[in-house]
Protein backbone atom coordinates (compact mmCIF):
# COMPACT_ATOMS: atom_id res chain seq x y z
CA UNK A 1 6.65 21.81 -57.38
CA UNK A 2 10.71 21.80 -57.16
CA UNK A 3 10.65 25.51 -54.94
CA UNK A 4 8.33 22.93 -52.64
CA UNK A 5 10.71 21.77 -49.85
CA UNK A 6 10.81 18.06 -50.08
CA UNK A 7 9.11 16.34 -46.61
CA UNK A 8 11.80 13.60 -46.24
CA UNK A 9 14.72 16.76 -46.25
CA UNK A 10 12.91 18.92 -44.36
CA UNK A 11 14.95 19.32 -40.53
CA UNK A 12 11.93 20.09 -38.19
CA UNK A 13 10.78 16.70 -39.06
CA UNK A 14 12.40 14.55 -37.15
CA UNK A 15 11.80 17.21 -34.20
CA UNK A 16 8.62 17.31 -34.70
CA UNK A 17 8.35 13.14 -34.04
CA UNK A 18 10.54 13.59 -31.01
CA UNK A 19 7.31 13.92 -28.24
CA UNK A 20 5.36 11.27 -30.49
CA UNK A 21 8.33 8.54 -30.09
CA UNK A 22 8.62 9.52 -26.48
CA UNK A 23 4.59 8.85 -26.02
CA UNK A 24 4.69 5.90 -27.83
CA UNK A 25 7.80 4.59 -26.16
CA UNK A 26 6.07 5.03 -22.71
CA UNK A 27 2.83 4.31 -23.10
CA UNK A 28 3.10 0.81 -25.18
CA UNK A 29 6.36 -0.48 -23.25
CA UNK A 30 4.86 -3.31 -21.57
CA UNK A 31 4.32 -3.67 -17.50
CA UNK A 32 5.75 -5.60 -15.21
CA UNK A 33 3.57 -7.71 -13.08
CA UNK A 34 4.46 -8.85 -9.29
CA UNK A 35 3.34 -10.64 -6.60
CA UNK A 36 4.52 -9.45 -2.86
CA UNK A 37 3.41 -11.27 0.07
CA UNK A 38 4.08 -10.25 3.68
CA UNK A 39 2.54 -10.10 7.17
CA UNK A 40 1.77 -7.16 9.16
CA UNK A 41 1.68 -7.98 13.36
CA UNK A 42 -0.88 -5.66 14.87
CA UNK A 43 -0.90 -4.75 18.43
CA UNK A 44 -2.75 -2.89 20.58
CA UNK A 45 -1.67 -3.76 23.69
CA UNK A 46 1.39 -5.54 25.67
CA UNK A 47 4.81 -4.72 25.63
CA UNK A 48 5.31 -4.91 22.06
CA UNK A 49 2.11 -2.26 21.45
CA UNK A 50 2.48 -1.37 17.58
CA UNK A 51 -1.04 0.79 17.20
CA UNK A 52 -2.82 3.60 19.69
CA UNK A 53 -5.43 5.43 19.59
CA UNK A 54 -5.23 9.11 19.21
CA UNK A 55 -8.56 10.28 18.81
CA UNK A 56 -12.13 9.14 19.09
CA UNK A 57 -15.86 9.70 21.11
CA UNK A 58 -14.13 9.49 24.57
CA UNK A 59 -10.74 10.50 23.79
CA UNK A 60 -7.41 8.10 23.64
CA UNK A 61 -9.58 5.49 25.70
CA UNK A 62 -12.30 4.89 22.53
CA UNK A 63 -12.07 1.58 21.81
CA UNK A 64 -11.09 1.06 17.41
CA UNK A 65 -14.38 -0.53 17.76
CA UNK A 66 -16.31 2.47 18.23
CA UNK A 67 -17.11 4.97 14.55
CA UNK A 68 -14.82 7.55 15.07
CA UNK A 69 -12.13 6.37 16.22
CA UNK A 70 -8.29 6.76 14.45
CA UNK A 71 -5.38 4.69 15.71
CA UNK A 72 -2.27 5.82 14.67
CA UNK A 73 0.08 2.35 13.50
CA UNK A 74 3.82 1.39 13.33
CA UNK A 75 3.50 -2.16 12.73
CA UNK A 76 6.55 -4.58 12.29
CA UNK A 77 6.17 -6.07 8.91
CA UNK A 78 7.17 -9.53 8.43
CA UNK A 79 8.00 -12.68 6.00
CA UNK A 80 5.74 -15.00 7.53
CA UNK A 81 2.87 -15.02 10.33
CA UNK A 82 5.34 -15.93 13.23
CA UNK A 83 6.16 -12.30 15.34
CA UNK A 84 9.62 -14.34 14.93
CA UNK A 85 9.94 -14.52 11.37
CA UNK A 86 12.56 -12.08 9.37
CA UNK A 87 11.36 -8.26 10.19
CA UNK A 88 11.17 -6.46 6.66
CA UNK A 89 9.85 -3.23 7.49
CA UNK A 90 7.78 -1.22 9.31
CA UNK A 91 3.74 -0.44 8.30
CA UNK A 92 3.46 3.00 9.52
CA UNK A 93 -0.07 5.60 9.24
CA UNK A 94 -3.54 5.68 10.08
CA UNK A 95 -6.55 3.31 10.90
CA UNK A 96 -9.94 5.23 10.96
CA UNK A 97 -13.10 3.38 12.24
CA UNK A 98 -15.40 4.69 9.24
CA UNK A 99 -18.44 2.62 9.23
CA UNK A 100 -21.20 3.18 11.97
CA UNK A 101 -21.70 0.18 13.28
CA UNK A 102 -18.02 0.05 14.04
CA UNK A 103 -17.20 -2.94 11.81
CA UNK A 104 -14.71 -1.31 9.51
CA UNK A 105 -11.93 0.30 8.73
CA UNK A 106 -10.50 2.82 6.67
CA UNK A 107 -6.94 1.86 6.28
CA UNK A 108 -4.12 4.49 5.41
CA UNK A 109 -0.72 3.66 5.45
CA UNK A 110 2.93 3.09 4.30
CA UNK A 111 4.73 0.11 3.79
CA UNK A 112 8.43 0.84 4.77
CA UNK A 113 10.55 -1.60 3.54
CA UNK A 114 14.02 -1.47 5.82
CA UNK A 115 15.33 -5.16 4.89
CA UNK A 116 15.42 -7.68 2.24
CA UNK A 117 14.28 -7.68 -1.50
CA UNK A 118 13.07 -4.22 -1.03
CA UNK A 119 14.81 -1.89 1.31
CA UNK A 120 14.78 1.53 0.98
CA UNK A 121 11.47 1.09 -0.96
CA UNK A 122 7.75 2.19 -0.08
CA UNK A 123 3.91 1.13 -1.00
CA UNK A 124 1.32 3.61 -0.07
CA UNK A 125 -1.58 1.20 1.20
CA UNK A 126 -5.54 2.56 1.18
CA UNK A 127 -8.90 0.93 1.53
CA UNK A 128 -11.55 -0.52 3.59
CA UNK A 129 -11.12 -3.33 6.14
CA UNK A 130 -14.24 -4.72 6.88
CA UNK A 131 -13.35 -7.07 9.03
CA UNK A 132 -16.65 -9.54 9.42
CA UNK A 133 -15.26 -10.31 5.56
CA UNK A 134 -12.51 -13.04 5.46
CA UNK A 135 -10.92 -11.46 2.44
CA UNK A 136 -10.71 -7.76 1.85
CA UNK A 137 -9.74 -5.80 -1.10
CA UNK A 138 -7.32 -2.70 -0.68
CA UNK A 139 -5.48 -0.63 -3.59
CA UNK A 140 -1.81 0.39 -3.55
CA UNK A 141 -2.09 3.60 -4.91
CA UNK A 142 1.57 4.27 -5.46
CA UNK A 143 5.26 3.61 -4.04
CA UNK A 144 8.61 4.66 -4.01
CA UNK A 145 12.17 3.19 -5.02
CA UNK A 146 11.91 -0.43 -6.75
CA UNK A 147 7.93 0.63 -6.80
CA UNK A 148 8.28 3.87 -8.59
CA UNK A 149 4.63 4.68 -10.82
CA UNK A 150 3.47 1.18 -9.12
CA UNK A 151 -0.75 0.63 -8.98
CA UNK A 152 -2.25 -2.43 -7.75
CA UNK A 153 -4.29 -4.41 -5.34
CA UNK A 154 -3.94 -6.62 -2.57
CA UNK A 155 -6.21 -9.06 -0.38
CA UNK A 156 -6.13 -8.68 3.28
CA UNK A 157 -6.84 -11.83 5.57
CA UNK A 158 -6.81 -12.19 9.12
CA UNK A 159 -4.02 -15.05 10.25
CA UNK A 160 -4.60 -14.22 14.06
CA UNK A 161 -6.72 -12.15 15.87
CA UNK A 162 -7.08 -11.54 19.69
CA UNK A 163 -10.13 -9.51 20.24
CA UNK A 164 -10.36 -9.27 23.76
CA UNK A 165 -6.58 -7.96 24.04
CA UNK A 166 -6.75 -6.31 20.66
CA UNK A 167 -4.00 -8.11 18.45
CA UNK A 168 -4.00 -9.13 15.08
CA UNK A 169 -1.46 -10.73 12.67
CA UNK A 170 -3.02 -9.75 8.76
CA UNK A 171 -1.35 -11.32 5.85
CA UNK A 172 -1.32 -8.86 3.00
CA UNK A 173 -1.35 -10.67 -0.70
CA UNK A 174 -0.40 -7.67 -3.40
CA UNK A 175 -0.40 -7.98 -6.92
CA UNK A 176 1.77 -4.64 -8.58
CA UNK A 177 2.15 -3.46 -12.20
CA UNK A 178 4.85 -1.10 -12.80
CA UNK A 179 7.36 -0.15 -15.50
């Protein structure tokens, strides 16, 4: 028993608990969770067009109501509904008509954040807008800057909508977790 190395002296121990410390530190250190709340002003026509259509069943003329179709978006973002209110940033990707009957969307897209709270930071934005529902659920599947390793969720209501001329104002309700 005494040519036995003793555990407690032993060097390679503490080593050896290194990647288990690290693992424990990262994976039990609790979450943060946040609310963010923020409009998104979407245009199709007028001067201040945000969102065309680059491809669909009769070319850049499809109407987003038609299955097929993809709009590409770069809508201002703002602190309330009012196309006045303080610009944050800048929702910029894709809209893809994705159900046959044409009454929903696949939503892709990136929240730029390029004022306030947030600037310089991103959330990636994906899920369905069916838009006969009042509320619709979307997942943040990850973001960049203050949002670094962010997942979450957010509820997408219509505050406006102009369907003849093709404008929309959607509030966008997102609850985070991140470290």
């Amino acid at each position: 028993m005494a040519n036995l190395p003793s555990f407690a002296s032993n060097p390679l121990i503490p080593l050896l608990a290194l990647p288990f410390l690290h693992w424990a530190y990262t994976t039990l250190k609790s979450k943060k969770t946040k609310n963010v709340v923020f409009y998104v002003h979407d245009y199709l026509t007028g001067d201040d067009t945000s969102a065309v259509t680059v491809a669909g069943k009769n070319g850049h003329t499809t109407s987003i109501m038609h299955f097929g179709t993809i709009l590409a978006v770069d809508d201002p973002v703002t602190e309330g509904p009012d196309p006045t209110s303080k610009q944050l940033g800048r929702a910029q990707g894709l809209y893809i008509n994705s159900q046959l009957d044409g009454k929903g969307l696949h939503l892709v897209f990136s929240v730029i954040f390029t004022d306030g709270e947030y600037k310089g930071s991103t959330l990636e934005i994906q899920g369905a807008d069916i838009f006969s529902m009042e509320e619709r659920e979307f997942s943040v599947v990850s973001g960049t800057g203050c949002f670094r390793f962010v997942k979450g969720y957010g509820i997408l209501t219509t505050e406006f909508m102009d369907l003849p001329n093709l404008r929309a104002i959607l509030k966008l309700n997102i609850t985070l977790k991140h470290y």
